[in-house]
Protein backbone atom coordinates (compact mmCIF):
# COMPACT_ATOMS: atom_id res chain seq x y z
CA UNK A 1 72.39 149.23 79.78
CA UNK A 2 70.52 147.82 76.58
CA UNK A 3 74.49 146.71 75.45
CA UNK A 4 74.57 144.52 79.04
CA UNK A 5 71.21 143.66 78.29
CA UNK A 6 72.40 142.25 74.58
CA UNK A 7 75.13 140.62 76.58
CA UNK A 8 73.27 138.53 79.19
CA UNK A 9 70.97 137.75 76.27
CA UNK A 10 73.18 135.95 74.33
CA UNK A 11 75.10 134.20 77.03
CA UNK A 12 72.41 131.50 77.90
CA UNK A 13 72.24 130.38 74.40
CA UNK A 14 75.96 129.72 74.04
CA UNK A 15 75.71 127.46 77.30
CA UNK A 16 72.47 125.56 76.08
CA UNK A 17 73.95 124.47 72.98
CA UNK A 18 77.19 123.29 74.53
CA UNK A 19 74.52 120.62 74.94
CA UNK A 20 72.00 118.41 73.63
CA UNK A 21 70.05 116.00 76.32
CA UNK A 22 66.81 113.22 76.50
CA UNK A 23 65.56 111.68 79.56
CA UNK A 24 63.64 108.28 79.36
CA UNK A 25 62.13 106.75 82.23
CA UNK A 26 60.11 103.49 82.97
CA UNK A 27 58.32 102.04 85.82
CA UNK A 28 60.14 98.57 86.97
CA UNK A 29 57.37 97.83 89.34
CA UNK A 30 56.99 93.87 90.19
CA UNK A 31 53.46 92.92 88.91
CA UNK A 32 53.35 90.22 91.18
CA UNK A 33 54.40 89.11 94.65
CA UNK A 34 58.16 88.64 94.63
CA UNK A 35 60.32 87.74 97.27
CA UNK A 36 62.44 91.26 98.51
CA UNK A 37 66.38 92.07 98.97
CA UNK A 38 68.42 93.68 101.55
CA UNK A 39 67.72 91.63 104.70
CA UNK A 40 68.24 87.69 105.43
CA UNK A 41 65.51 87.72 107.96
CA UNK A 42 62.42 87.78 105.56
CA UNK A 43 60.58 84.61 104.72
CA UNK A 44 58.20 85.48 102.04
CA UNK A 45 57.35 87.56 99.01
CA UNK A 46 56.27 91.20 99.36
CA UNK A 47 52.83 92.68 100.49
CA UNK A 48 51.93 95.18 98.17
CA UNK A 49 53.19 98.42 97.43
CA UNK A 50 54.19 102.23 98.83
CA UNK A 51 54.67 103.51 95.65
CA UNK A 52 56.10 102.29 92.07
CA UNK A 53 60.12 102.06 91.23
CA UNK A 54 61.41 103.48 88.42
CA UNK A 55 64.64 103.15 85.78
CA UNK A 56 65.36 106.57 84.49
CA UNK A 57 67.78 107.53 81.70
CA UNK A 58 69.64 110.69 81.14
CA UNK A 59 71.46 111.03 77.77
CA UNK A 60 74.20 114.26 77.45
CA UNK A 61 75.44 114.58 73.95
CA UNK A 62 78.17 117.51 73.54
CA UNK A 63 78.56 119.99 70.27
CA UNK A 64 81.39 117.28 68.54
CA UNK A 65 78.12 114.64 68.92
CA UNK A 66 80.06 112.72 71.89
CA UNK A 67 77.25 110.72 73.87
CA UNK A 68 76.59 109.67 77.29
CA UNK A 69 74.17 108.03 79.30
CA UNK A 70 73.48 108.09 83.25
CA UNK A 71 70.53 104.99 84.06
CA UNK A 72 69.23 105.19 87.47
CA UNK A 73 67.14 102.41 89.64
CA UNK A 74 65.84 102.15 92.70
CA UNK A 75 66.78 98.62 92.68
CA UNK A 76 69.11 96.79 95.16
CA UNK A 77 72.12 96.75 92.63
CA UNK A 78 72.20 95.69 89.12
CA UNK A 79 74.51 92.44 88.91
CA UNK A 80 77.01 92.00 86.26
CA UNK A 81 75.32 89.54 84.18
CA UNK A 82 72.49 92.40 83.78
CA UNK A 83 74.53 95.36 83.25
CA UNK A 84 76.77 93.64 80.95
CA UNK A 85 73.69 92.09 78.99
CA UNK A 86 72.10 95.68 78.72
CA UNK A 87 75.45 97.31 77.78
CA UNK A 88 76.21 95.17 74.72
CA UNK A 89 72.78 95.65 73.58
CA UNK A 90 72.91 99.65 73.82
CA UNK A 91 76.30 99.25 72.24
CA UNK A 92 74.58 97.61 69.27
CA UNK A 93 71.46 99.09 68.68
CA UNK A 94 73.06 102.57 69.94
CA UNK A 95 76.12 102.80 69.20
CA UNK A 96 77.05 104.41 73.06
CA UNK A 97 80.49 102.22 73.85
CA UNK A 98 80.93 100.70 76.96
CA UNK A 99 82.63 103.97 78.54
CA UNK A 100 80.04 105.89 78.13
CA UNK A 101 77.08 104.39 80.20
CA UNK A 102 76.39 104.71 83.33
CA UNK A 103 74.43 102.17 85.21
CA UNK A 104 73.37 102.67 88.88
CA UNK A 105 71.02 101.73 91.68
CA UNK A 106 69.47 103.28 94.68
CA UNK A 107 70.17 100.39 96.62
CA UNK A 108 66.88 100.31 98.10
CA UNK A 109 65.94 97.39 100.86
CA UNK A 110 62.22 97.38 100.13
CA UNK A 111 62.53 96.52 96.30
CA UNK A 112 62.77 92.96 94.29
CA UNK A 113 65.29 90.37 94.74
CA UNK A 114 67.58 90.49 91.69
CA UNK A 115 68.94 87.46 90.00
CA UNK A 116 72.76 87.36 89.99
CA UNK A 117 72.68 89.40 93.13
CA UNK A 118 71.81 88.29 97.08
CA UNK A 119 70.95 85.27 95.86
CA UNK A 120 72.12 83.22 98.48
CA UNK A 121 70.31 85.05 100.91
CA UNK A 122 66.76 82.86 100.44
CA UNK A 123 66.32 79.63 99.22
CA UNK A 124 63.54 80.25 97.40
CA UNK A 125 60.79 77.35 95.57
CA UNK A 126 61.09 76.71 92.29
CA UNK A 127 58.08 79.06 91.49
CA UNK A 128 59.62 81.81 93.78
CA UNK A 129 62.49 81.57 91.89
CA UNK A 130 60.79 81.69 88.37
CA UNK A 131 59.12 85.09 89.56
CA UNK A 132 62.74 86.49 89.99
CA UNK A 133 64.11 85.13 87.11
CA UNK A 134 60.73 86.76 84.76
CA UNK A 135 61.56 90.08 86.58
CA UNK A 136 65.24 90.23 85.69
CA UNK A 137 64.30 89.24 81.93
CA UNK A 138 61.68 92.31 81.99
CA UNK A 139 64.16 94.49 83.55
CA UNK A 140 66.53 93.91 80.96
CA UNK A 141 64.16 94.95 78.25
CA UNK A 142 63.17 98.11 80.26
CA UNK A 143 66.66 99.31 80.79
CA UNK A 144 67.32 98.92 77.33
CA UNK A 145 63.96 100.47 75.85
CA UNK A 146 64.56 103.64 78.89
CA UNK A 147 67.96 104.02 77.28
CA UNK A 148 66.49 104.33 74.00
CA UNK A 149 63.79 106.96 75.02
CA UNK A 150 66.29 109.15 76.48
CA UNK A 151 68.28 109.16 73.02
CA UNK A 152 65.38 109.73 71.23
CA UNK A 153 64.22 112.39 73.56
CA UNK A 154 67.74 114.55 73.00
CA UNK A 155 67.30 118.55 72.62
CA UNK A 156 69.11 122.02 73.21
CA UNK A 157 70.11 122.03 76.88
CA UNK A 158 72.17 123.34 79.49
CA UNK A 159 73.66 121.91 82.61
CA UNK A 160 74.86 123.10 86.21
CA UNK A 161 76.08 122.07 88.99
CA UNK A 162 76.00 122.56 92.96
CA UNK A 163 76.26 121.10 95.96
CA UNK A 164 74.23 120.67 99.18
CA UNK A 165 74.92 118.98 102.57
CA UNK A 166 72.30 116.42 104.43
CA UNK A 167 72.87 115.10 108.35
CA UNK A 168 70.99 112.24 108.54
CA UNK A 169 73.64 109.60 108.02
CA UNK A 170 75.29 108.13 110.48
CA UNK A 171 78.48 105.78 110.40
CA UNK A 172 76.93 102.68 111.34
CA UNK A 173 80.36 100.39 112.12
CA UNK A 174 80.40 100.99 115.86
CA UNK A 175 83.38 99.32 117.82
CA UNK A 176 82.88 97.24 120.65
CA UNK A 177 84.95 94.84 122.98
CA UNK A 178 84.16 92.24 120.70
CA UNK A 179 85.07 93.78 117.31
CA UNK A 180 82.74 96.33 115.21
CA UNK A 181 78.85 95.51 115.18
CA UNK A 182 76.40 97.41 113.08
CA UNK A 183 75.31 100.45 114.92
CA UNK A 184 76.04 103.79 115.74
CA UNK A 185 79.29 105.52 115.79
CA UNK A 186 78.83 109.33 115.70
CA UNK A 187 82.91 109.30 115.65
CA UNK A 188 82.96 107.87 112.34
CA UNK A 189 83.54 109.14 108.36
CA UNK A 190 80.82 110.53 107.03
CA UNK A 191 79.77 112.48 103.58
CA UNK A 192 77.08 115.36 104.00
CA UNK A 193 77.85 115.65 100.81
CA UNK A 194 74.31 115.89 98.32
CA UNK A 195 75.54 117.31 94.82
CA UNK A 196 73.12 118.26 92.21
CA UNK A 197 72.83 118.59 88.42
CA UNK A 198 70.48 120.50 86.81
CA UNK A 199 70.03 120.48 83.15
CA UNK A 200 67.46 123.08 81.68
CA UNK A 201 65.85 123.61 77.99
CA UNK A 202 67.12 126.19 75.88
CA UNK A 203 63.83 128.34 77.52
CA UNK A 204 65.05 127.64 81.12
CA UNK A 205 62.53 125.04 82.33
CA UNK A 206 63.81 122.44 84.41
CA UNK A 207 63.89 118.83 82.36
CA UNK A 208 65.91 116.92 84.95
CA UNK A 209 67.64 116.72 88.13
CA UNK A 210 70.13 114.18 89.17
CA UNK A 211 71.27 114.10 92.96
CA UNK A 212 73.18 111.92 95.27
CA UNK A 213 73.93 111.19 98.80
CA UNK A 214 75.88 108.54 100.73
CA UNK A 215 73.89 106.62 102.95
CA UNK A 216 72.20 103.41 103.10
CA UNK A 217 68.36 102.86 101.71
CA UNK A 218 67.64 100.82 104.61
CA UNK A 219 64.89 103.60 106.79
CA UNK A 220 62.56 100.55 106.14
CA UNK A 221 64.21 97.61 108.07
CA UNK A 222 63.23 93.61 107.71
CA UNK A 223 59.81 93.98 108.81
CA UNK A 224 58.59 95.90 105.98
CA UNK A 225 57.00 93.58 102.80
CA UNK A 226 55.90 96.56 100.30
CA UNK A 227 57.74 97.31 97.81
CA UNK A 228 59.32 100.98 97.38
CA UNK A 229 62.43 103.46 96.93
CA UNK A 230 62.40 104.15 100.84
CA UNK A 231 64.36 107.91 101.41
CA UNK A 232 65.69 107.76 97.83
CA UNK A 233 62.21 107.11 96.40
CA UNK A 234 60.57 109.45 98.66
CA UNK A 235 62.75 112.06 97.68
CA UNK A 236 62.48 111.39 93.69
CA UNK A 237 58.93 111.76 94.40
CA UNK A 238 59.01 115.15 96.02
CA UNK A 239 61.58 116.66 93.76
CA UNK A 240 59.40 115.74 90.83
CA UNK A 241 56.01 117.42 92.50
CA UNK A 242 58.12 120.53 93.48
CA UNK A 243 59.02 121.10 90.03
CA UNK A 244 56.57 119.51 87.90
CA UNK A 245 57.82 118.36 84.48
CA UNK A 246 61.33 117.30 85.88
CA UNK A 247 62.81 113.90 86.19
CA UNK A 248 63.93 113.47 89.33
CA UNK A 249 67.40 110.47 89.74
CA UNK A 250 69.15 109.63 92.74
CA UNK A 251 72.42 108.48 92.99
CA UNK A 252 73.39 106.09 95.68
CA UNK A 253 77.37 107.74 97.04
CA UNK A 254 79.92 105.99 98.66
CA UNK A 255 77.75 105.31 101.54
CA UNK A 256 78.18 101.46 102.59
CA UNK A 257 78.90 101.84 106.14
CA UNK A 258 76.37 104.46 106.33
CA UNK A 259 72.39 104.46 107.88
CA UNK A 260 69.88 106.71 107.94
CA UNK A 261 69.50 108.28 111.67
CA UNK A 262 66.48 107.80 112.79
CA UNK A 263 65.36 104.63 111.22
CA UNK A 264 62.06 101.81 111.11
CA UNK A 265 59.14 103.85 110.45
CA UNK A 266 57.61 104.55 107.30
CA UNK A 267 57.41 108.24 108.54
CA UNK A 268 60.94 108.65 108.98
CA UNK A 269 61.78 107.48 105.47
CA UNK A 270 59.37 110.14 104.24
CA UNK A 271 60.90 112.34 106.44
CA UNK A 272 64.47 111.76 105.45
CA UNK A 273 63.21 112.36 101.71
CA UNK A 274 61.59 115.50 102.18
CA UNK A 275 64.75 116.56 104.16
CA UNK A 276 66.53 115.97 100.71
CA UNK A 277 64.19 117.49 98.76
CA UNK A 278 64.02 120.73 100.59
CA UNK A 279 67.82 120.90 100.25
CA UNK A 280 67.44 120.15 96.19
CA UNK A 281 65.57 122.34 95.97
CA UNK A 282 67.40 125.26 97.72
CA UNK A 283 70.50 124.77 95.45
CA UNK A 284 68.03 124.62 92.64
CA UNK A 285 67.22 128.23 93.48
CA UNK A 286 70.94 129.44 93.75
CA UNK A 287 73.26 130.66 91.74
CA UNK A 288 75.41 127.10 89.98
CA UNK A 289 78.20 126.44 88.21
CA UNK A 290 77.78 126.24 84.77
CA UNK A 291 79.05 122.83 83.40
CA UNK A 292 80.60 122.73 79.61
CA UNK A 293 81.89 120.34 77.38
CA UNK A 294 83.47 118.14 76.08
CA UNK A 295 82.23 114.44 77.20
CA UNK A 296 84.71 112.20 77.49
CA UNK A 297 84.73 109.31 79.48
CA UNK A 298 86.85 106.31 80.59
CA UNK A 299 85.75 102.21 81.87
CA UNK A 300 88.40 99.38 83.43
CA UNK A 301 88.11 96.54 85.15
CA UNK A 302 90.74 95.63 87.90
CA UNK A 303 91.22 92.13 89.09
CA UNK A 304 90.20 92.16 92.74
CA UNK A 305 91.93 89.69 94.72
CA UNK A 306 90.52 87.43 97.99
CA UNK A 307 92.51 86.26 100.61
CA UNK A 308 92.77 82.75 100.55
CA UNK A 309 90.29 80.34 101.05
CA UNK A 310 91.00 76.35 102.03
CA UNK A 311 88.40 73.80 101.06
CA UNK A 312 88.74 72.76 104.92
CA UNK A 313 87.47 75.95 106.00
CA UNK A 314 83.86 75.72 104.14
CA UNK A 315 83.76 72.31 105.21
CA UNK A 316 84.07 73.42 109.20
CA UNK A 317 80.90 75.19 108.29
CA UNK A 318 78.37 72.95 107.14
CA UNK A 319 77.52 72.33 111.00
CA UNK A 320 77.29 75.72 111.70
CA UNK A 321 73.77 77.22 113.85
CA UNK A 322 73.51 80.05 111.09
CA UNK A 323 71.68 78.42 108.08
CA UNK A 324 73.41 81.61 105.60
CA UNK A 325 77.17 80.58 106.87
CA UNK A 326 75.78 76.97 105.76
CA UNK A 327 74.34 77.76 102.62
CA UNK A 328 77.04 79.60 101.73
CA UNK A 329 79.27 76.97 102.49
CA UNK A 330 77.49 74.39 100.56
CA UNK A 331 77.56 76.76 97.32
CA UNK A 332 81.03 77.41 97.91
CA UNK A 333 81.85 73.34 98.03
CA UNK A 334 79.72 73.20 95.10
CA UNK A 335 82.24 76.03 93.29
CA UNK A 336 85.50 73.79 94.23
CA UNK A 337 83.90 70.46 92.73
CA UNK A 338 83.33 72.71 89.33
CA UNK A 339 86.29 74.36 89.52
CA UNK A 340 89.41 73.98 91.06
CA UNK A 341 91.18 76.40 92.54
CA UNK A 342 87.82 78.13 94.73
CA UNK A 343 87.42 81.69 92.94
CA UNK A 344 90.81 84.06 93.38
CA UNK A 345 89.87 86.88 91.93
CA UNK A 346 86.84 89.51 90.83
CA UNK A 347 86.56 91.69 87.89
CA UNK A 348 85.43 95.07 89.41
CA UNK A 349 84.57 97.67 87.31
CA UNK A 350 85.60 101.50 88.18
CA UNK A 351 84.54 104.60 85.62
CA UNK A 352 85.17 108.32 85.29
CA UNK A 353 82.96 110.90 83.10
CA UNK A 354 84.12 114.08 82.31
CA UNK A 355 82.12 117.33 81.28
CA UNK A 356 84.82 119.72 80.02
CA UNK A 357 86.83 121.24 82.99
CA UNK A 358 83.88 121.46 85.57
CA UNK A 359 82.31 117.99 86.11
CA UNK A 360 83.47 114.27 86.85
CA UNK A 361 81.32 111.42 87.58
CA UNK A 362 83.39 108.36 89.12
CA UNK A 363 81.40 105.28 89.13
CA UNK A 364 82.64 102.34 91.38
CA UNK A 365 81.03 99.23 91.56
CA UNK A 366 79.81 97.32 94.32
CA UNK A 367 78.64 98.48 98.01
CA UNK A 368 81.75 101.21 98.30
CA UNK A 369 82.59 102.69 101.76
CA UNK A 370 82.73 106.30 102.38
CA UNK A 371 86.68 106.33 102.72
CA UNK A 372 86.75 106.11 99.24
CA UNK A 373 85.19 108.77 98.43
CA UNK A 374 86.54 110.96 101.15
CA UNK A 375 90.13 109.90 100.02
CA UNK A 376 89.31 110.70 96.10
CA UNK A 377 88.26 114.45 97.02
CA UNK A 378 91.76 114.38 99.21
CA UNK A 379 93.89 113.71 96.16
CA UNK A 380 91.65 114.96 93.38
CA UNK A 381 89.55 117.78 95.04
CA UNK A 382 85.85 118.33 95.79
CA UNK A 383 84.91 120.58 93.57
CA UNK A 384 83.15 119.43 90.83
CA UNK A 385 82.89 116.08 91.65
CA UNK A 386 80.75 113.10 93.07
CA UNK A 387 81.69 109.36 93.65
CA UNK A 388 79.08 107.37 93.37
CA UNK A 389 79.37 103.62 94.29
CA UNK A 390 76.63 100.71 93.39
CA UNK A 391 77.51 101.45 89.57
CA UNK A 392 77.83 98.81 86.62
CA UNK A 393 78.04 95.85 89.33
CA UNK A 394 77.08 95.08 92.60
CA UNK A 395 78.89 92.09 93.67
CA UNK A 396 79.89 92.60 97.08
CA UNK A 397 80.94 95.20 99.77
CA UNK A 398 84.20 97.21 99.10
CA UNK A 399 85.84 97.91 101.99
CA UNK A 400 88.69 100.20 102.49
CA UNK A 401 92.45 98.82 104.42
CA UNK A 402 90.76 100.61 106.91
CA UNK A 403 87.85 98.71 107.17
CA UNK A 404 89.43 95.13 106.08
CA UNK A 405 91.74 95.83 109.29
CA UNK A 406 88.46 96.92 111.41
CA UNK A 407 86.73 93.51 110.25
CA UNK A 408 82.83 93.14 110.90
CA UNK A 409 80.13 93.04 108.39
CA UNK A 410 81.61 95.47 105.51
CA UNK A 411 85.36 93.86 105.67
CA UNK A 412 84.07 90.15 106.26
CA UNK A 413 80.25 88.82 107.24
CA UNK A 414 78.91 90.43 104.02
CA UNK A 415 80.46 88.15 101.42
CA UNK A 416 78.08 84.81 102.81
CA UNK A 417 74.90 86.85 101.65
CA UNK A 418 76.97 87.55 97.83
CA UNK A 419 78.03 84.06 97.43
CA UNK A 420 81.94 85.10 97.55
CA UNK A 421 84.46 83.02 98.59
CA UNK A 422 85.67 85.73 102.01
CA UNK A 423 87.30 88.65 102.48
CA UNK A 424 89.51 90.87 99.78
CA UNK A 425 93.17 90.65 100.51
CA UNK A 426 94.90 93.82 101.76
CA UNK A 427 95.75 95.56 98.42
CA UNK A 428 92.10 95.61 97.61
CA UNK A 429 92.26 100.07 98.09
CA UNK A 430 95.74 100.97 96.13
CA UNK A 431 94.53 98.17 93.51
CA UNK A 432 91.25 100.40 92.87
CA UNK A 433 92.70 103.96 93.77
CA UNK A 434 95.48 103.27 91.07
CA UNK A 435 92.54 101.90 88.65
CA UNK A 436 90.89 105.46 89.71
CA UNK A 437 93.94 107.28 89.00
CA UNK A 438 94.42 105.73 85.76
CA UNK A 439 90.60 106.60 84.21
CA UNK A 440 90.80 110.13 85.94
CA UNK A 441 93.77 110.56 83.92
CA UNK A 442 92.36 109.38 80.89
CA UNK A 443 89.49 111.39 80.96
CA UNK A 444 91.78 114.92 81.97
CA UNK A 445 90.88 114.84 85.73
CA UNK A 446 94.44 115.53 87.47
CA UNK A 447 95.19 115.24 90.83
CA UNK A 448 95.44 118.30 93.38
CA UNK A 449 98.89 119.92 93.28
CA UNK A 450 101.29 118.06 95.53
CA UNK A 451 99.12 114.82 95.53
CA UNK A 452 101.24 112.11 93.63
């Protein structure tokens, strides 16, 4: 007995110093009035606030001193031009490549217009606009000073993994005579999906908890002017009060054609948190999978291409009743007097990190739909996994063939709101499945047997 004893003794130490790991995290809070993101149909700056955002920074560092970091916000996406700005910064002052950083965001409809991103959803003043532009700048600095404090913060740790499952998501792309509308369509993909690491001190004590699940942020619909995480934040929040001293980070899945079910009241956002929470906090309490090392991790961009786009066709639109189709077509005139031909292509950025033989993180940018996801645990298995989309960039929707064949506001509508030139052509999946294939590979992920 004392020999078992000795045994279980000195297992928990050899699995806390597989890793070291620092958590950072920042409130990213508008101080002012600033005009909110998610839905067209608002016409003014927000009303106050529910309760603060947050940027939050995990940083893993294996036993051969290989580093990564996981950044999450409950922001509406973090564009290019401020993911790429933070990542050369952390590169430099760090020393964590390009590879190894993770940025993502909650997607959250009640929080601050970003610049680079929705844009051409509002026309905004020029001192509307300056408030945005002040915010991005501060954001910046705070992603890049969170980063820091989570590098700094590095000690003895160990990590696990598990997996829960959450119902209220709904496949909103519900077909109708006239094509798909945003909806309901209980007959449609879904992810119950909710995975969760937990990394511990050396002593056991819960230091963080990182979490995903793919639905919308969008409980709090147009009517709503204060600023806040909505289910995501709500569920951060409890999390963190359930187990006090823990960091709490959400990661928004491959939930772009998902909603919450029910939906529009503050109440139900609270209550679609706490449904989370409860079910974090069960797998907290079970028995997980011990995660190991090494780190390694993988970053590629794949040229995304449109279908084509005629001059004539933006210029059809400038009469058009909806004022978006117009502005849209007015900055996309704009684009073909700069440049000649009208955008072809996008630079989309897909990621894998891998924690020894139990753990990958896939990070795909923009607003992914849950096909992709569904079809990655299909070829590479669901065990030990998670696909998260609205990582590194948030440019647009990402629909699958599926969905580009389905049409409606995923495949088509969307792009007017992210100032892109129309729909991706059809090879849009197999051009970021192969890009998938190709990190998972270099990071040791293989497929499941069979699956070429």
């Amino acid at each position: 007995m004392r020999t078992l004893l000795m045994i279980l003794l000195a297992s928990f130490p050899l699995a806390a110093t597989d890793f070291k790991a620092g958590v950072g995290r920042v409130i990213i809070t508008p101080d002012k009035p600033i005009y909110m993101s998610g839905y067209g149909n608002r016409n003014h700056a927000s009303e106050g606030i529910i309760h603060d955002l947050w940027a939050k920074a995990l940083a893993i560092e294996d036993r051969k001193g290989a580093r990564v970091v996981i950044v999450t916000t409950d922001l509406i996406g973090l564009p290019r031009g401020i993911a790429d700005v933070v990542a050369a910064r952390v590169q430099q002052q760090y020393g964590i490549d390009r590879s190894h950083l993770v940025l993502t965001s909650s997607h959250t409809h009640t929080g601050p217009l970003i610049r680079g991103n929705l844009e051409v959803m509002f026309e905004l003043s020029p001192a509307e606009s300056q408030v945005v532009s002040e915010y991005a700048a501060r954001l910046t600095e705070n992603l890049v000073a969170v980063i820091g404090a989570a590098l700094q913060d590095l000690g003895p740790a160990a990590l696990w993994f598990g997996n829960g499952r959450a119902a209220f998501a709904i496949n909103r792309r519900e077909p109708t005579p006239n094509g798909v509308k945003i909806g309901e369509n209980p007959n449609g993909p879904t992810d119950p999906d909710v995975p969760v690491l937990k990394v511990t001190a050396t002593d056991g004590k819960l230091r963080a908890v990182v979490f995903g699940y793919a639905c919308h942020n969008t409980t709090l619909t147009g009517e709503f002017y204060r600023i806040s995480g909505d289910y995501a934040g709500f569920a951060q929040l409890a999390v963190e009060k359930a187990n006090p001293g823990a960091t709490a980070m959400f990661l928004m899945l491959s939930g772009a054609d998902q909603n919450p079910r029910p939906r529009s009241t503050l109440e139900l956002a609270e209550q679609h948190g706490a449904e989370l929470c409860s079910e974090i906090n069960r797998v907290l309490g079970e028995k997980l999978q011990s995660v190991r090392g090494p780190v390694r991790a993988a970053f590629q961009i794949v040229q995304l291409g449109f279908a084509p786009q005629s001059r004539e066709t933006f210029e059809s639109r400038l009469q058009d009743s909806n004022v978006h189709r117009v502005r849209h077509a007015k900055a996309m005139l704009k684009l073909s007097d700069e440049r000649s031909p009208i955008l072809s292509h996008y630079p989309y950025p897909v990621q894998a990190v891998q924690f020894g033989k139990d753990l990958t993180l896939i990070a795909l940018g923009g607003e992914v739909v849950v096909d992709y996801a569904l079809r990655i645990k299909r070829e590479f298995g669901s065990k030990g996994i998670i696909v998260a989309g609205y990582s590194n960039d948030v440019m647009s929707y990402i629909p699958s063939l599926r969905v580009l064949k389905e049409g409606g506001y995923e495949a088509d509508q969307s792009m007017i709101y992210y100032g892109l030139p129309g729909p991706y052509d059809e090879q849009v999946e197999e051009h970021i499945m192969t890009t998938v294939n190709q990190v998972l590979k270099r990071v040791g992920r293989q497929p499941r047997s069979g699956v070429q």
